[in-house]
N, C-alpha and C. Protein backbone atom coordinates (compact mmCIF):
# COMPACT_ATOMS: atom_id res chain seq x y z
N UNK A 1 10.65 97.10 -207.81
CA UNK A 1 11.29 97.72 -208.95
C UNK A 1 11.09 96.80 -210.16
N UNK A 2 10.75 97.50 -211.15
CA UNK A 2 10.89 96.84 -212.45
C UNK A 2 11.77 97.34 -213.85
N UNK A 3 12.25 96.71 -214.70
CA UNK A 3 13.07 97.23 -215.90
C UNK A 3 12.22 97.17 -217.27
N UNK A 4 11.61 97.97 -218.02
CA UNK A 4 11.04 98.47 -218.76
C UNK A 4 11.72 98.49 -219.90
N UNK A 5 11.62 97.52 -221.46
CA UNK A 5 12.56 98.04 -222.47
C UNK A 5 11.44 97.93 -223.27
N UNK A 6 11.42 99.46 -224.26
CA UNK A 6 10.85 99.59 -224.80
C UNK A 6 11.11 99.74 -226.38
N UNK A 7 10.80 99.34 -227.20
CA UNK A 7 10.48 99.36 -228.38
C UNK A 7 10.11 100.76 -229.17
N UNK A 8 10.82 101.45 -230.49
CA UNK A 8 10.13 102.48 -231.11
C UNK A 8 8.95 102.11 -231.67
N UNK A 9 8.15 101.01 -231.50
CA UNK A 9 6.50 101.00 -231.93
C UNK A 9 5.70 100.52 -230.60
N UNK A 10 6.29 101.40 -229.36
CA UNK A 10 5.74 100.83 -228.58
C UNK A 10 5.76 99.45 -227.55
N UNK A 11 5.92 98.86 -228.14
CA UNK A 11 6.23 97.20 -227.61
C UNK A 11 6.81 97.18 -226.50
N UNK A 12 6.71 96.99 -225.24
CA UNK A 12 7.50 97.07 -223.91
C UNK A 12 7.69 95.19 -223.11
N UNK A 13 8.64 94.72 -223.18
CA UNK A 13 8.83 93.90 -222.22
C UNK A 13 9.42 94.31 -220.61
N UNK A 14 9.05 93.33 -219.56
CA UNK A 14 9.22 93.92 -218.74
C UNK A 14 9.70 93.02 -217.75
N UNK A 15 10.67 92.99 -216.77
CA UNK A 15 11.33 92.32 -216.26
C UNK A 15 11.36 92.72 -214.42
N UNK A 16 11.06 91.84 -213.35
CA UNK A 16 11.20 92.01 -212.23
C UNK A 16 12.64 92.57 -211.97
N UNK A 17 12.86 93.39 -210.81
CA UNK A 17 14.47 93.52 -210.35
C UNK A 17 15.28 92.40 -209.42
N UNK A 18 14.18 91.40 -209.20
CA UNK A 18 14.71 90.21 -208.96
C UNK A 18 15.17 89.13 -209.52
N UNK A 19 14.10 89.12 -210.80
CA UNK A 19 14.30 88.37 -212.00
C UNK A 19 15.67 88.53 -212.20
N UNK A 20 15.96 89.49 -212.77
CA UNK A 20 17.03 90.29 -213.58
C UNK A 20 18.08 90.02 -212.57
N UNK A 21 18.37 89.62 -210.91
CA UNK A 21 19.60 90.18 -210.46
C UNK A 21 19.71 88.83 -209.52
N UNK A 22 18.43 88.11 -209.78
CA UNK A 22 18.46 87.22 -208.70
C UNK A 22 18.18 85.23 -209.20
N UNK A 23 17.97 85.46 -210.56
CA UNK A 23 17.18 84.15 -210.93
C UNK A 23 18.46 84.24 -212.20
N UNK A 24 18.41 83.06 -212.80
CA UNK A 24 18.93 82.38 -214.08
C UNK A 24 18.61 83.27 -215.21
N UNK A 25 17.64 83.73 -215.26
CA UNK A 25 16.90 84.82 -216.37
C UNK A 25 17.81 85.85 -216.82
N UNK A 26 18.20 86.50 -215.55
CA UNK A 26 18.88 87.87 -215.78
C UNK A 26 20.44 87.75 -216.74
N UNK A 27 21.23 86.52 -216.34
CA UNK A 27 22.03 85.89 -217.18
C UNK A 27 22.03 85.62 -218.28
N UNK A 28 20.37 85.83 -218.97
CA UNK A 28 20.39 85.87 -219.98
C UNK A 28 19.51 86.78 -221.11
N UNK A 29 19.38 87.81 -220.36
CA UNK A 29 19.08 88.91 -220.96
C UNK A 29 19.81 89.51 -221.32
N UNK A 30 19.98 89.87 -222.78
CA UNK A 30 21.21 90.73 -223.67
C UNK A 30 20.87 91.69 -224.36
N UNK A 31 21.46 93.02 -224.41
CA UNK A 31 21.39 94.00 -225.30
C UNK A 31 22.29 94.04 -226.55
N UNK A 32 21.91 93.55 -227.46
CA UNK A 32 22.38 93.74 -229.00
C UNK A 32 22.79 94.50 -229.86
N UNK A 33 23.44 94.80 -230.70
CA UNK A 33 23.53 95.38 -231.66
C UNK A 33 23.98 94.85 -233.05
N UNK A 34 24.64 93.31 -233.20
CA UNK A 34 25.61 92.81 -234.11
C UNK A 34 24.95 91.26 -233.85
N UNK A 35 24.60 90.31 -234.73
CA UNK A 35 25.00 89.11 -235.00
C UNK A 35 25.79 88.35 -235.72
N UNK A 36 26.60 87.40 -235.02
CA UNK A 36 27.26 87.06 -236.18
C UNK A 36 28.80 87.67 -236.64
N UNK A 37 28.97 88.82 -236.08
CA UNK A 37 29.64 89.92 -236.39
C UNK A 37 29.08 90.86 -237.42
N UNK A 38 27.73 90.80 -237.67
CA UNK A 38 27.45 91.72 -238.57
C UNK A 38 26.20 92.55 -238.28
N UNK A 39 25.92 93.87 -238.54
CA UNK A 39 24.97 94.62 -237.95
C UNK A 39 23.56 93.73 -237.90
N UNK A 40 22.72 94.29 -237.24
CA UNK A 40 21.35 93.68 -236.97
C UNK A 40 20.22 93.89 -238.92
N UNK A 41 19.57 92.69 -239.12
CA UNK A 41 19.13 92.81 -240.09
C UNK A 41 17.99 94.29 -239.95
N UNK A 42 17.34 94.56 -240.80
CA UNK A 42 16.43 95.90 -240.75
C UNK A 42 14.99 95.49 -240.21
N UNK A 43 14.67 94.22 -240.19
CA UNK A 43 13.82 94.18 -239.39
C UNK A 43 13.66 93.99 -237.63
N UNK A 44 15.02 93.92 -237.49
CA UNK A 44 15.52 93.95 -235.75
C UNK A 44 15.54 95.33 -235.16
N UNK A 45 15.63 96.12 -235.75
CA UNK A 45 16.55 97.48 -235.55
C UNK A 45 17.82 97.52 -235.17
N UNK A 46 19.03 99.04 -234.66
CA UNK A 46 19.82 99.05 -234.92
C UNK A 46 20.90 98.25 -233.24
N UNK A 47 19.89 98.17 -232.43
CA UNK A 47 20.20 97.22 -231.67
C UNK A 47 18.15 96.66 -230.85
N UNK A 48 19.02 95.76 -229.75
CA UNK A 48 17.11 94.95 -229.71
C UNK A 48 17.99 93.92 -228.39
N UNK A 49 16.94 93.66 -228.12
CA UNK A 49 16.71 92.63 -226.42
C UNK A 49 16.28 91.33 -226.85
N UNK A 50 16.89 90.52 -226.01
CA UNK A 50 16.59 89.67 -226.13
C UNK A 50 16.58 88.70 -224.63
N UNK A 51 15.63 87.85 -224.11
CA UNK A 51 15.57 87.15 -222.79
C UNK A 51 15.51 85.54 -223.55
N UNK A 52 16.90 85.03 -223.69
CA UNK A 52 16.93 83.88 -223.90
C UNK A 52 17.34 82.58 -222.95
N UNK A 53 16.53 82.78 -221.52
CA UNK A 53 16.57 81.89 -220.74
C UNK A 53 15.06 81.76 -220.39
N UNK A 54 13.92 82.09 -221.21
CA UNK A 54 12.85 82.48 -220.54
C UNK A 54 12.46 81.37 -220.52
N UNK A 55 11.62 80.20 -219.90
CA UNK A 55 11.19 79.02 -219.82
C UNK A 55 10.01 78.59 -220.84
N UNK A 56 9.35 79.41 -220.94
CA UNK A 56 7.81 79.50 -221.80
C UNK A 56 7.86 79.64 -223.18
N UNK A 57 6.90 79.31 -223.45
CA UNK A 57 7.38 79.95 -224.92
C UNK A 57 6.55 81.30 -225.36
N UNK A 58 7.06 82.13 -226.42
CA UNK A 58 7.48 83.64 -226.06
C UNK A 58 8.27 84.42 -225.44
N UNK A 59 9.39 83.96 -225.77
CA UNK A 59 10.22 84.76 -225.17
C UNK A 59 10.41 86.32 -225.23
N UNK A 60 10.53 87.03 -224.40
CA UNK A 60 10.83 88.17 -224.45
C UNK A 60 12.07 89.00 -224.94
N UNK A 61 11.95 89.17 -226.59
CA UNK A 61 12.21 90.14 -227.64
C UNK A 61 11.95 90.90 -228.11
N UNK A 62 12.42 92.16 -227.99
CA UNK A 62 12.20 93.44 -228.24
C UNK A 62 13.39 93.88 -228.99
N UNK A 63 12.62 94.39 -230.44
CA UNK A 63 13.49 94.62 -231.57
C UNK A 63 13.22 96.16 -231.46
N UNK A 64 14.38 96.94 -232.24
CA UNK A 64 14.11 98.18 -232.68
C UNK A 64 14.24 98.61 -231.38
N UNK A 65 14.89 98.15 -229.94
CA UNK A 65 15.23 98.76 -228.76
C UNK A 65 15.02 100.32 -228.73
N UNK A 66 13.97 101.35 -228.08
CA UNK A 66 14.61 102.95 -227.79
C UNK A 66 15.13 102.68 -226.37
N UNK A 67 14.75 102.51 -225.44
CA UNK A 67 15.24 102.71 -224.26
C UNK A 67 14.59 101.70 -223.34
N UNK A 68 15.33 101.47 -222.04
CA UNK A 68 15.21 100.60 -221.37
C UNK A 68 15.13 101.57 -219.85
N UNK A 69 14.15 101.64 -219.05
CA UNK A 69 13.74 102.03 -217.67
C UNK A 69 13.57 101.42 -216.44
N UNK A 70 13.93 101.69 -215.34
CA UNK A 70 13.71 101.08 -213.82
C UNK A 70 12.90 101.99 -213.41
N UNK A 71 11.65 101.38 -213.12
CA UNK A 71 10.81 101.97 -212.89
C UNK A 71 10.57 101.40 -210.87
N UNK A 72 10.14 102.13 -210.24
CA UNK A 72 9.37 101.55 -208.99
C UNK A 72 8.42 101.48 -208.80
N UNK A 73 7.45 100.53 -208.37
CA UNK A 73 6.16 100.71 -208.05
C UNK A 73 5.75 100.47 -207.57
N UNK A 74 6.32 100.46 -205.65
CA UNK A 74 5.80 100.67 -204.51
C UNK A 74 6.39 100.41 -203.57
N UNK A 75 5.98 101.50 -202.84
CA UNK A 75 6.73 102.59 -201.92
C UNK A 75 6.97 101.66 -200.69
């Protein structure tokens, strides 16, 4: 299984279902909407992802969030 968040221009990060439920990572993957207490600037969109435990650099951020999917891929 994998979790799919996708971006309105496309942009998809993508996350194991182990990652996410089983490692340090998943602890720190957040769905947004407000920093600060104040809405997301206009280049974030009106909420956005963020994986701020990722070890590497590039972390996996996805602004302008549409939807987020569990996908399976194999049987």
């Amino acid at each position: 299984m994998v979790v799919v968040a996708t971006a309105s221009d496309g942009y998809k990060a993508v996350f194991s279902w182990s990652e996410l439920f089983n490692s340090p990572v998943g602890e720190g993957v957040l769905v947004f909407f407000e920093k600060d207490g104040m809405p997301l600037a206009d280049d974030e969109g009106r909420i956005a992802l963020i994986s701020a435990k990722d070890l590497r650099t590039g972390p996996r951020h996805v602004k302008w969030l549409q939807g987020i999917e569990v996908r399976k891929i194999a049987d």
